[in-house]
Protein backbone atom coordinates (compact mmCIF):
# COMPACT_ATOMS: atom_id res chain seq x y z
CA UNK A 1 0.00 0.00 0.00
CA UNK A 2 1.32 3.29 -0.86
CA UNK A 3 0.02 6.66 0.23
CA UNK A 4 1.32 10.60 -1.32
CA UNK A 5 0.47 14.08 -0.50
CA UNK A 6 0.39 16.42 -3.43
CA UNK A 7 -0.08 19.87 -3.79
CA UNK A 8 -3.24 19.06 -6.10
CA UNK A 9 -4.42 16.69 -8.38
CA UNK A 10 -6.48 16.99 -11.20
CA UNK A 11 -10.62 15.94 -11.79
CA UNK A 12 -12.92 16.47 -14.40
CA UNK A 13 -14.50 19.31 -12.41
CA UNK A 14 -10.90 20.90 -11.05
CA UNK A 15 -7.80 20.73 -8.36
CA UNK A 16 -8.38 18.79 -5.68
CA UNK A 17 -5.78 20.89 -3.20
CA UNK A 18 -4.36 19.60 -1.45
CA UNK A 19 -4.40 15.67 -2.40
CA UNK A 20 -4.06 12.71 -0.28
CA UNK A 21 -4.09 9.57 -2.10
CA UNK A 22 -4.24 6.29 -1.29
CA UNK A 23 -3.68 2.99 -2.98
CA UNK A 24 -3.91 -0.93 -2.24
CA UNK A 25 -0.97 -3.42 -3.48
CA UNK A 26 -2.37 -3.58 -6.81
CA UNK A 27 -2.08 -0.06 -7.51
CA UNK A 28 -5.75 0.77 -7.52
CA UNK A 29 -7.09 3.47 -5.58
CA UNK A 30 -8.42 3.09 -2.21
CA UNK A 31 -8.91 6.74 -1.24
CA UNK A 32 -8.97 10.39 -2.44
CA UNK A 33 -9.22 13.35 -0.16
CA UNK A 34 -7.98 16.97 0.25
CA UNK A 35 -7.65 15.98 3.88
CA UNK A 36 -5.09 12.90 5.78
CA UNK A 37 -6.41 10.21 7.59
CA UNK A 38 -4.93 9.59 11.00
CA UNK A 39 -2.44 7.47 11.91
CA UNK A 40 -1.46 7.36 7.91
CA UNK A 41 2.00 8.14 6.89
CA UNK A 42 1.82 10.19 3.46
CA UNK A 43 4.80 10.27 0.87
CA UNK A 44 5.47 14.47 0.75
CA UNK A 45 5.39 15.10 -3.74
CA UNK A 46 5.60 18.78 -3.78
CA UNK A 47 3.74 18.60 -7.21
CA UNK A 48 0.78 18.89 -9.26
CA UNK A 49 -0.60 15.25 -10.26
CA UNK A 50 -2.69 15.04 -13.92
CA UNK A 51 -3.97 11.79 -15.52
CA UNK A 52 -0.97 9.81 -16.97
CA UNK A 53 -1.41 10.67 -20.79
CA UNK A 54 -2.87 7.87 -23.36
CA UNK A 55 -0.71 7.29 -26.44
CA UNK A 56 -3.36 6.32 -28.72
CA UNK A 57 -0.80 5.51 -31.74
CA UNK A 58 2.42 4.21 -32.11
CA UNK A 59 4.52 2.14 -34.62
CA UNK A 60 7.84 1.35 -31.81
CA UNK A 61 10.09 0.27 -34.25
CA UNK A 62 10.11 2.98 -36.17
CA UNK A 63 12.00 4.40 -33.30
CA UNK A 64 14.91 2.82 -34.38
CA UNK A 65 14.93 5.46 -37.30
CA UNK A 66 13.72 8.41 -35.66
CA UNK A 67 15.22 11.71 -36.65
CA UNK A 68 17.78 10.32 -39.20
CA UNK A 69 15.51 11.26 -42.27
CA UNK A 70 16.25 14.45 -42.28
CA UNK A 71 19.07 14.61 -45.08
CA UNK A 72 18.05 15.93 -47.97
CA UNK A 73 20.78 15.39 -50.79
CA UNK A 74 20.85 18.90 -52.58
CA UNK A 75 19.23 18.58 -56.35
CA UNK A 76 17.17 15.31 -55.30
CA UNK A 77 13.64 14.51 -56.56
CA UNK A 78 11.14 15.78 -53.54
CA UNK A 79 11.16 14.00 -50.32
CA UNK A 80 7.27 13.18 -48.82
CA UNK A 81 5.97 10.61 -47.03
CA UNK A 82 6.10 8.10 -49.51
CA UNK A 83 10.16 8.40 -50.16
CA UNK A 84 10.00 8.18 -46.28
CA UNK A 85 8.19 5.16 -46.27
CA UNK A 86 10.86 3.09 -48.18
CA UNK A 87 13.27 4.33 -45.55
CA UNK A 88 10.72 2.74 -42.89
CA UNK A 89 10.55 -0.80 -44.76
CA UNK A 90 14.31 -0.93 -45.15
CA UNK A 91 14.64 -0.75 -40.95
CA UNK A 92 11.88 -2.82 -40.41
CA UNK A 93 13.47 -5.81 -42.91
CA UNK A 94 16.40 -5.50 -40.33
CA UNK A 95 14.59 -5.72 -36.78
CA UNK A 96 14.99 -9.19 -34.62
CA UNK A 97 12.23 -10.12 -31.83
CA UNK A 98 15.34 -9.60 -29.39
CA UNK A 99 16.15 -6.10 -30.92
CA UNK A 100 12.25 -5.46 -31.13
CA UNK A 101 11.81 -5.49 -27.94
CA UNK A 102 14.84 -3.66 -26.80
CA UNK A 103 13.52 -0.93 -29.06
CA UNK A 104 10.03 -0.94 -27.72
CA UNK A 105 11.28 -1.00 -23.94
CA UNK A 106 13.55 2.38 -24.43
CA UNK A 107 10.97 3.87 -26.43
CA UNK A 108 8.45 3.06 -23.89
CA UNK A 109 10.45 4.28 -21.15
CA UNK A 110 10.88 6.85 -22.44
CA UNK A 111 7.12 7.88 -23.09
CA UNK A 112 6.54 7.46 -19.40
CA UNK A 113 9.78 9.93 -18.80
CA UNK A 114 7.11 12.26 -20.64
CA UNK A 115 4.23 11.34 -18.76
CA UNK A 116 3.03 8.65 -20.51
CA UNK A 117 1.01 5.58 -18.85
CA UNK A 118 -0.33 3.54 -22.06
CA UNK A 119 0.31 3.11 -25.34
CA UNK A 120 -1.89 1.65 -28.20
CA UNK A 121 0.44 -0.11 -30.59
CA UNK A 122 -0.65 0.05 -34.08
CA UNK A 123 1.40 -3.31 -34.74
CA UNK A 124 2.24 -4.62 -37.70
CA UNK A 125 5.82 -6.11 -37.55
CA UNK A 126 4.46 -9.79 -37.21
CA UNK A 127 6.62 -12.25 -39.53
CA UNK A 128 10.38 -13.17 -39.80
CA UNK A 129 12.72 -11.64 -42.04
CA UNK A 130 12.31 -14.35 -44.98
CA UNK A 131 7.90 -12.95 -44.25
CA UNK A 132 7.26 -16.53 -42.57
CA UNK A 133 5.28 -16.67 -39.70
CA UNK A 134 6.93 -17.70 -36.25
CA UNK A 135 6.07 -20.76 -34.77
CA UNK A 136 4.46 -18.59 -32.09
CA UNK A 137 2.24 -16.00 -34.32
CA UNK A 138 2.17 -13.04 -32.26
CA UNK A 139 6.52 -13.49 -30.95
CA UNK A 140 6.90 -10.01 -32.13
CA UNK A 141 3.29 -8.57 -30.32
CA UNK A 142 4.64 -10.37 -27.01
CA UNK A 143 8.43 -8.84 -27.32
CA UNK A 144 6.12 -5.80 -27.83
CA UNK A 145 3.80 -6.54 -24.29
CA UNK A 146 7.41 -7.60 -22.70
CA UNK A 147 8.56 -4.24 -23.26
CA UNK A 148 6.03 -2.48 -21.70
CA UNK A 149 6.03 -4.49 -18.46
CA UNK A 150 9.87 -3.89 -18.27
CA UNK A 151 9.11 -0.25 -18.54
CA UNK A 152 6.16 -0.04 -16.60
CA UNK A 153 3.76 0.95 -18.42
CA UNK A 154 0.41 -0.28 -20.32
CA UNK A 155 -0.06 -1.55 -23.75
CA UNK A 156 -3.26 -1.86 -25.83
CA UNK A 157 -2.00 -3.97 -28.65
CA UNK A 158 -3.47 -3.32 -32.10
CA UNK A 159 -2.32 -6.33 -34.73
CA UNK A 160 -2.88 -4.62 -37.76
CA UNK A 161 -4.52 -6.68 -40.85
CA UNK A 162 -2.14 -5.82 -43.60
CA UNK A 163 -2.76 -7.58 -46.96
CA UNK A 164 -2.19 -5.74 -50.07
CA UNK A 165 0.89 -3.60 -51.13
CA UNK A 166 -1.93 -0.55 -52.70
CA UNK A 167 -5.33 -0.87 -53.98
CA UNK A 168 -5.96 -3.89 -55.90
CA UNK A 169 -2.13 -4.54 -55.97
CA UNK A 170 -0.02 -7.50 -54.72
CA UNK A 171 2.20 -6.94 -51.96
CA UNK A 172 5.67 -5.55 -52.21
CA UNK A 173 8.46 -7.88 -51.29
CA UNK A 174 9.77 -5.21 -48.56
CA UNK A 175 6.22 -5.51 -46.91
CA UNK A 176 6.39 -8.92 -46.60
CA UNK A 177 6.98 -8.81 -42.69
CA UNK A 178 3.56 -7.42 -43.05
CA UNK A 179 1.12 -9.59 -44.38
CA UNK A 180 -1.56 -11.99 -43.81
CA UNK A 181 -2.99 -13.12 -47.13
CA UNK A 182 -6.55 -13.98 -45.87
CA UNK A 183 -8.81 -13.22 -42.80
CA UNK A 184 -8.10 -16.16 -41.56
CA UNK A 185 -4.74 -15.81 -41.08
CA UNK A 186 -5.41 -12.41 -39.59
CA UNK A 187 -7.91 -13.81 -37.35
CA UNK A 188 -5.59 -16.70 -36.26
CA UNK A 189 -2.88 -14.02 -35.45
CA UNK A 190 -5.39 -12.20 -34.09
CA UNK A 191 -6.81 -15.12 -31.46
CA UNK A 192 -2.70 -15.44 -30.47
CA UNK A 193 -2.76 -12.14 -29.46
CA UNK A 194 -5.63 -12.18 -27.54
CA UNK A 195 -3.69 -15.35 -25.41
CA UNK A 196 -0.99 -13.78 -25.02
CA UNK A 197 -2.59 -10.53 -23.42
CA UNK A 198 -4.95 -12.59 -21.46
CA UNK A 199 -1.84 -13.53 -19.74
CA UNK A 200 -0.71 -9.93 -18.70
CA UNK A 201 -2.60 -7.66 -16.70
CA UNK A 202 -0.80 -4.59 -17.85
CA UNK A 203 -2.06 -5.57 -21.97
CA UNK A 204 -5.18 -5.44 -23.68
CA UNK A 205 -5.41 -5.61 -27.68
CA UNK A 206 -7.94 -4.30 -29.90
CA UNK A 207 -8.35 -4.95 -33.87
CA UNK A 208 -7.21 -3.18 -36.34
CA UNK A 209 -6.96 -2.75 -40.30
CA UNK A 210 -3.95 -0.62 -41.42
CA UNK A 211 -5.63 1.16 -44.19
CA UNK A 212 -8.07 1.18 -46.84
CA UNK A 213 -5.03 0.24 -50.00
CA UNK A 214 -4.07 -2.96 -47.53
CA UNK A 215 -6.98 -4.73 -47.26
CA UNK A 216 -9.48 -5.76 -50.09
CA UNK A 217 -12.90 -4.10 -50.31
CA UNK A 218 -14.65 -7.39 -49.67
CA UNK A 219 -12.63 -8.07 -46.52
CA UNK A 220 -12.56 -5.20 -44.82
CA UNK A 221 -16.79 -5.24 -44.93
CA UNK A 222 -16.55 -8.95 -43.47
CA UNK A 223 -13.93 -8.54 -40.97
CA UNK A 224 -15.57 -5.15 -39.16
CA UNK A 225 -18.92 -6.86 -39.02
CA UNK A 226 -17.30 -9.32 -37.19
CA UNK A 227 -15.33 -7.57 -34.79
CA UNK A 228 -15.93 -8.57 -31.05
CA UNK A 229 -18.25 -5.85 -29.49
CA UNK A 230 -15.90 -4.95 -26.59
CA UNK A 231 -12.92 -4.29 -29.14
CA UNK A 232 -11.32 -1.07 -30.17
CA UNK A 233 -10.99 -0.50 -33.51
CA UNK A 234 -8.07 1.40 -35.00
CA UNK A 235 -7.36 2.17 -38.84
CA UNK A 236 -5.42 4.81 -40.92
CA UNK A 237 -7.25 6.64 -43.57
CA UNK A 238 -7.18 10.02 -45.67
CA UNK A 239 -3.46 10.38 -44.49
CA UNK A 240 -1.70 11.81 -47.95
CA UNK A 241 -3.56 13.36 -51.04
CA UNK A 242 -2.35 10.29 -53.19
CA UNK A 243 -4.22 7.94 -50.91
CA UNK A 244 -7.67 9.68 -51.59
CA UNK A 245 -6.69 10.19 -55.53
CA UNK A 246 -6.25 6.46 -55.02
CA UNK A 247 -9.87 5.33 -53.39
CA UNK A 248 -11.22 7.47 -55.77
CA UNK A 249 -10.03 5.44 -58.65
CA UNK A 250 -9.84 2.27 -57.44
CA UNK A 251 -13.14 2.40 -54.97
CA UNK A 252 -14.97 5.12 -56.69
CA UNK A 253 -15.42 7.05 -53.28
CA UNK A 254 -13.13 8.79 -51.15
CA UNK A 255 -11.69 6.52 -48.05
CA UNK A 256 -13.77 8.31 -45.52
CA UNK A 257 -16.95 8.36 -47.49
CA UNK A 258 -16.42 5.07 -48.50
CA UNK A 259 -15.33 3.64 -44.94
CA UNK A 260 -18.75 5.45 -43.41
CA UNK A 261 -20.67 3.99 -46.42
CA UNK A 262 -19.89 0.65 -46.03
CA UNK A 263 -19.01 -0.29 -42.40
CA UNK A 264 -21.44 0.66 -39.09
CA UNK A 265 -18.58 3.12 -37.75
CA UNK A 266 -19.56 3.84 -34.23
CA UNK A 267 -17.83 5.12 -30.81
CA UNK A 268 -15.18 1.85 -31.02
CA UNK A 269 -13.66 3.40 -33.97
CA UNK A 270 -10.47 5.41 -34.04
CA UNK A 271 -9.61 7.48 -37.71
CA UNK A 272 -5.49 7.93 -37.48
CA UNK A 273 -4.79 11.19 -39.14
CA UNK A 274 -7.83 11.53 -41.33
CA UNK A 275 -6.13 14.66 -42.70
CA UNK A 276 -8.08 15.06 -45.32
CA UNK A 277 -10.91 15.51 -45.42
CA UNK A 278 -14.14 17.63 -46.85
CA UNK A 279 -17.10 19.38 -44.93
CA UNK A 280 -19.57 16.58 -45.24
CA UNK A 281 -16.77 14.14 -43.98
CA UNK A 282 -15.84 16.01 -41.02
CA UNK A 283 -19.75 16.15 -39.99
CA UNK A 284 -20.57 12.51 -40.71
CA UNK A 285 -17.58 11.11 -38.52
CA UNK A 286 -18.64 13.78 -35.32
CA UNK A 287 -22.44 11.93 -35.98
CA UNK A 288 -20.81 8.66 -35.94
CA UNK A 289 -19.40 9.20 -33.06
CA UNK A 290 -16.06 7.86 -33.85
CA UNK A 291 -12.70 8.69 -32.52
CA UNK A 292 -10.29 10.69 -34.66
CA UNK A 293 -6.21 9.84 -33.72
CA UNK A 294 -3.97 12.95 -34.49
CA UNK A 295 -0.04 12.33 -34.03
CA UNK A 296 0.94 16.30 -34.99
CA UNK A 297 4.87 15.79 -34.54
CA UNK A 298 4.32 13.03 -37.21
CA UNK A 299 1.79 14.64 -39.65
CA UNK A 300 4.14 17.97 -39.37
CA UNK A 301 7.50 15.66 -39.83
CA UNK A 302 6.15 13.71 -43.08
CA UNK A 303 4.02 16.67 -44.30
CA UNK A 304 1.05 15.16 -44.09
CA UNK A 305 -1.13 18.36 -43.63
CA UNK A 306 -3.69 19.80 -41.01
CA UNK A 307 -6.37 17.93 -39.97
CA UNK A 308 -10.08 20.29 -39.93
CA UNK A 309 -10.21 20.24 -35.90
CA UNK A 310 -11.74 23.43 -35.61
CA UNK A 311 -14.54 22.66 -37.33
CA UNK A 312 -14.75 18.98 -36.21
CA UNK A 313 -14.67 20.79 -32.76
CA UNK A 314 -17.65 22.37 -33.24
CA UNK A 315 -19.75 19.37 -34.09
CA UNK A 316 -18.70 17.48 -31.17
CA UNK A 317 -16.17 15.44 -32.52
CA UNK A 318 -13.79 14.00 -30.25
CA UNK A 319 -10.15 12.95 -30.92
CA UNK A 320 -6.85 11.51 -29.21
CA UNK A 321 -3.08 11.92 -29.41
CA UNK A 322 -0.58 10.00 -30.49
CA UNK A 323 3.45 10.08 -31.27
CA UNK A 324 3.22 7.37 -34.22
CA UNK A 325 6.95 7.32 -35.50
CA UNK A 326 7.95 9.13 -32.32
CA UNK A 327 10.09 11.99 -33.74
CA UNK A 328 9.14 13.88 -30.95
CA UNK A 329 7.61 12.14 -27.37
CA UNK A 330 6.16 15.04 -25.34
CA UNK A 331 2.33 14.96 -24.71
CA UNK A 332 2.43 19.17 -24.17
CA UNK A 333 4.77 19.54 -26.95
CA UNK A 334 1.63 17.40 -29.49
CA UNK A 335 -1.08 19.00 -27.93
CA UNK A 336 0.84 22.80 -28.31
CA UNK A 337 1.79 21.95 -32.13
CA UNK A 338 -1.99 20.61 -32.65
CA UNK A 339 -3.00 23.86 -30.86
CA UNK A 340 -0.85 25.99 -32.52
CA UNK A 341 -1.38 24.37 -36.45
CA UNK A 342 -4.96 25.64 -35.65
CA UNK A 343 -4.41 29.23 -34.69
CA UNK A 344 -2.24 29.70 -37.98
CA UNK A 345 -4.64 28.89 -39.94
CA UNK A 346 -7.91 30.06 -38.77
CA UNK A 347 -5.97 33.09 -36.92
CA UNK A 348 -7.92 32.77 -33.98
CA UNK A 349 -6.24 32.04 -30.61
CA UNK A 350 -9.48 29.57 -28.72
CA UNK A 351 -9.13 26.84 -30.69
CA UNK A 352 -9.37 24.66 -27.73
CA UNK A 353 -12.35 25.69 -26.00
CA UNK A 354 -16.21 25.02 -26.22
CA UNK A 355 -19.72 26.87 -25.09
CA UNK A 356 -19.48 25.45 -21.78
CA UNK A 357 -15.41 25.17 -21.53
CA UNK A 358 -13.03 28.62 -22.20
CA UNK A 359 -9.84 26.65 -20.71
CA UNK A 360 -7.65 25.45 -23.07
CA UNK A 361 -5.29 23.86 -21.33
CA UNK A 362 -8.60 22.00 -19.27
CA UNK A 363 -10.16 21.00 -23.29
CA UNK A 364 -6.98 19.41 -24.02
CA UNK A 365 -6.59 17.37 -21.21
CA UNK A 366 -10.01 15.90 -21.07
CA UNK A 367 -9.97 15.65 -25.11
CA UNK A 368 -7.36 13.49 -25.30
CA UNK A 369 -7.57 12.02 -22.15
CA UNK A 370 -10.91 10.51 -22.84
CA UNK A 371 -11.13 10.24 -25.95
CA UNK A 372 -7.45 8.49 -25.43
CA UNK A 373 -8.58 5.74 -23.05
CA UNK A 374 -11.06 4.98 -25.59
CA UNK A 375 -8.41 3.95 -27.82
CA UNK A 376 -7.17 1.60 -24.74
CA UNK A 377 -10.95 0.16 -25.00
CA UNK A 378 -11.68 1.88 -21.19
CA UNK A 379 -14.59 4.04 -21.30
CA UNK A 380 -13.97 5.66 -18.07
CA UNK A 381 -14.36 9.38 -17.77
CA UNK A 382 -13.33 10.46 -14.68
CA UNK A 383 -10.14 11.55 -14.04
CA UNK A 384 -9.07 9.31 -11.04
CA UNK A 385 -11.87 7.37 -8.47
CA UNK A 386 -11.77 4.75 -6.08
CA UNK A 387 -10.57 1.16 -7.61
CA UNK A 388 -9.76 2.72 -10.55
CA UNK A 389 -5.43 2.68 -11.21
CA UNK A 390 -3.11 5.12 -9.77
CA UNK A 391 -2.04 5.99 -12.84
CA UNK A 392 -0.46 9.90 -12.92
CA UNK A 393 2.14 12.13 -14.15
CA UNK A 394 3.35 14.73 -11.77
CA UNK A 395 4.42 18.23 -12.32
CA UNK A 396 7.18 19.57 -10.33
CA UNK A 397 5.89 22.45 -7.94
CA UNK A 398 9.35 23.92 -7.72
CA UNK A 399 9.59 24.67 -11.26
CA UNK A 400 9.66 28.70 -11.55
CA UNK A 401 7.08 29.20 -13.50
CA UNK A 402 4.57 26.64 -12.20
CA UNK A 403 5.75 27.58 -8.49
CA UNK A 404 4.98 31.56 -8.48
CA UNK A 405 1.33 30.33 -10.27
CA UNK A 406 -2.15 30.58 -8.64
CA UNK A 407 -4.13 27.40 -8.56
CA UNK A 408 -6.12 28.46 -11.43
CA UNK A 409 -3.13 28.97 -13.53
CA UNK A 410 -0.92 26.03 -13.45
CA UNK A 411 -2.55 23.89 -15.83
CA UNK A 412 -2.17 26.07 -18.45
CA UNK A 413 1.51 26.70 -17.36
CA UNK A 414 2.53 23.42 -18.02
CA UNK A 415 0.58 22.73 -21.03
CA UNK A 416 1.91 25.84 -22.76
CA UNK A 417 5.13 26.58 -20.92
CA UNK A 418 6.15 23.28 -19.70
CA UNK A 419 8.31 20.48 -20.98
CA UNK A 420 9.52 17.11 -19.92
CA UNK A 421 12.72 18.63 -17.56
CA UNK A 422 9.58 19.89 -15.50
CA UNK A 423 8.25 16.15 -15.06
CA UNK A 424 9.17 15.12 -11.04
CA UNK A 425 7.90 12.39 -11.78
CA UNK A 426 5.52 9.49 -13.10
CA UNK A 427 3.27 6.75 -11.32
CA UNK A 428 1.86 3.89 -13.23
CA UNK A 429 -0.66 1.18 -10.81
CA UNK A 430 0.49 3.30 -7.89
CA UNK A 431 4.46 3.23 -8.10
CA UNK A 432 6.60 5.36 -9.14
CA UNK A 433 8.47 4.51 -12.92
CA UNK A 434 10.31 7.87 -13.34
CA UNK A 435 11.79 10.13 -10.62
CA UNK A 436 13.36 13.11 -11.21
CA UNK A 437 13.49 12.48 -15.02
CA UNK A 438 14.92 9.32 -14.47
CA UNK A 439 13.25 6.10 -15.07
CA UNK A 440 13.91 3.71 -12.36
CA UNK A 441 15.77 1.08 -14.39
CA UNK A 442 17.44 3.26 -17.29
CA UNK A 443 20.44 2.18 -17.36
CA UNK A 444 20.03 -1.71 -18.39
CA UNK A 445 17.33 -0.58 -20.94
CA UNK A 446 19.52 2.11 -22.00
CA UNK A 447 22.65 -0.93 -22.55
CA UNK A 448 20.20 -2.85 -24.44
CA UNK A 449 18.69 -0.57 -26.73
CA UNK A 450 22.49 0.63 -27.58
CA UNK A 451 23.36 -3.11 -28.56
CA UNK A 452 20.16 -3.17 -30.41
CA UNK A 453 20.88 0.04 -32.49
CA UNK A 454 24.75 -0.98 -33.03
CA UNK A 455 23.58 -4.08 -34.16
CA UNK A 456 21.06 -3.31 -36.77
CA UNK A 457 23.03 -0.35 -37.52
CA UNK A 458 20.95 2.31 -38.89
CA UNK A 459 21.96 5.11 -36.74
């Protein structure tokens, strides 16, 4: 059982100031209260506790190659995201279950550095080098779960149904880690993962197509109708110009009309990027109810465009964060940059705000904070409760800026004028994972993610 005292400690309706918190062996809360209960000895944390952040989308090998596609040889055709993409394949031909999950476990560490306390991962590494499947289907989705225990924090894994190399094409040799020729293969991968989280009570997995090109028409109509109720659903679409020039000429519809056309989306599904997209788009996925996945440090690092959130906003529509190919791993540094992308365009500054909510700082937290657990499949609203996890990041109250602040001021200094150095520290099921910007077992995950790198050697 562990008990802390913080300064305050955010809910859905405000600071709770001061915080005493409370938690059984399992991590799960056993009592919150802005006053101590005798006889109780309380851990001091001068700092300001928030909801550990969700990271609805991630590809963690692509970490491997993160910020070293950024050379642009002078005179050389334009670089975009498909150019980038052949990059991607080349590292992922390279990648061992051993090296995958020394990979996943620094990357993962190091999104709970940044205040991270789950990750969805969109997965789709699943076969050997030669594209054979292992003897144990989902080895590379249980390196993947591994890693996240090691680092300590939570993992909704997402095996992606990957099938075709483009609409109506065959797939490319370099995707051949990739694929799964029919739906039953993907459903047989599928039911492995589903064992192997079963076996974990950190992991949880949810279903996923990777796009609209991978997967035939026919297939992707099948396999959503027959996705288990309780299931997330996850999928890329409308991510790059080419891709809806594409649909258009191969499905005669644009991916989001045709996706909303031909499958019941609903409140389990989760749009990644969805950049583009027109008006009556925009208001038919706020009616559905679905989720849309925004990973701005990616969409602004490949040039994938702005997403419509403004207007999206305004119909309801709800969305999530992720860091995808984790170029950048900060929660404030997505949510500013999403923030920010907004106010450029539209040249207004309350892009973050509703009728009933003027606090920025406040929308974005329960935006993608919600909408985030979603992703996770965990419907839960509030904030933190009784038998829920102890699951929090924690602002340091001796930061300058955040320590001369009123109450009703600090959230909004640390979304906008915060970054990870002001982190004290992170808790994930009631423990703490990172302390003073230093996760509790760095330096052995450190020593294997440099072997891992030096071996595959693309840095």
């Amino acid at each position: 059982m562990n008990n802390f005292r913080f300064n305050a400690l955010l809910q859905q309706d405000g600071w709770l100031s001061p915080a005493y918190v409370s938690t059984d062996p399992q991590g799960l809360i056993t009592r919150l209260s802005d006053a101590p209960q005798d006889s109780v000895s309380y851990e001091p944390v001068e700092g300001y506790a928030l909801p550990g952040f969700q990271n609805a989308h991630s590809h963690a090998f692509q970490y491997a190659m993160a910020g070293i596609a950024e050379v642009h040889k002078p005179g050389a055709v334009a670089d975009d995201f498909w150019s980038w993409r052949e990059a991607m394949y080349k590292v992922a031909l390279t990648i061992s279950p051993d090296q995958l999950e020394a990979i996943a476990t620094m990357l993962y560490a190091e999104m709970a550095r940044h205040g991270y306390t789950r990750v969805a991962e969109f997965h789709y590494l699943h076969h050997d080098k030669d594209g054979k499947p292992y003897a144990n289907l989902a080895e590379m989705g249980e390196r993947l779960v591994a890693a996240a225990h090691t680092a300590g924090i939570k993992i909704t894994l997402v095996p992606m149904f990957y099938q075709k190399g483009g609409f109506g094409m065959a797939p490319q040799d370099h995707q051949r880690r990739f694929i799964s020729h029919t739906m039953a293969n993907y459903h047989a991968l599928l039911e492995a993962t589903r064992e192997v989280v079963s076996r974990h009570s950190h992991a949880s997995y949810g279903f996923g197509i990777h796009s609209l090109r991978a997967v035939t028409p026919e297939d992707i109509r099948q396999s959503l109708a027959d996705v288990p109720a309780a299931l997330p659903v996850h999928i890329h679409i409308a991510e790059q110009l080419k891709e809806i020039e594409d649909a258009v000429d191969y499905l005669g519809k644009r991916p989001v009309q045709w996706l909303l056309d031909n499958v019941g989306v609903n409140e389990r599904y989760h749009l990644v990027h969805a950049t583009h997209l027109n008006d009556r788009e925009v208001q038919r996925i706020a009616e559905s109810g679905a989720h849309v996945v925004l990973c701005p440090s990616t969409e602004g690092n490949l040039g994938d465009g702005l997403f419509p959130l403004g207007s999206f906003q305004q119909l309801g529509g709800k969305w999530s964060i992720g860091t995808d190919s984790h170029v950048g791993l900060n929660p404030l540094e997505e949510l500013r940059i999403l923030d920010y992308g907004q106010r450029l365009t539209t040249h207004h500054r309350n892009i973050f705000t509703s009728e009933t909510e003027g606090d920025s700082s406040a929308y974005a937290i329960r935006q993608s904070l919600v909408s985030g657990r979603a992703a996770m499949g965990n419907m839960t609203r509030e904030y933190f409760k009784v038998n829920q996890p102890f699951d929090a990041v924690v602002y340091d109250a001796e930061s300058p800026l955040i320590g001369c602040s009123t109450l009703e001021n600090v959230l909004p200094t640390i979304i906008y004028s915060s970054d990870s150095s002001h982190c004290r520290g992170t808790i994930c099921d009631g423990r703490w994972i990172v302390q003073q910007n230093r996760h509790i077992h760095s330096q052995p995950i450190t020593g294997s993610f440099y072997r891992a790198i030096k071996e595959i050697g693309v840095r």
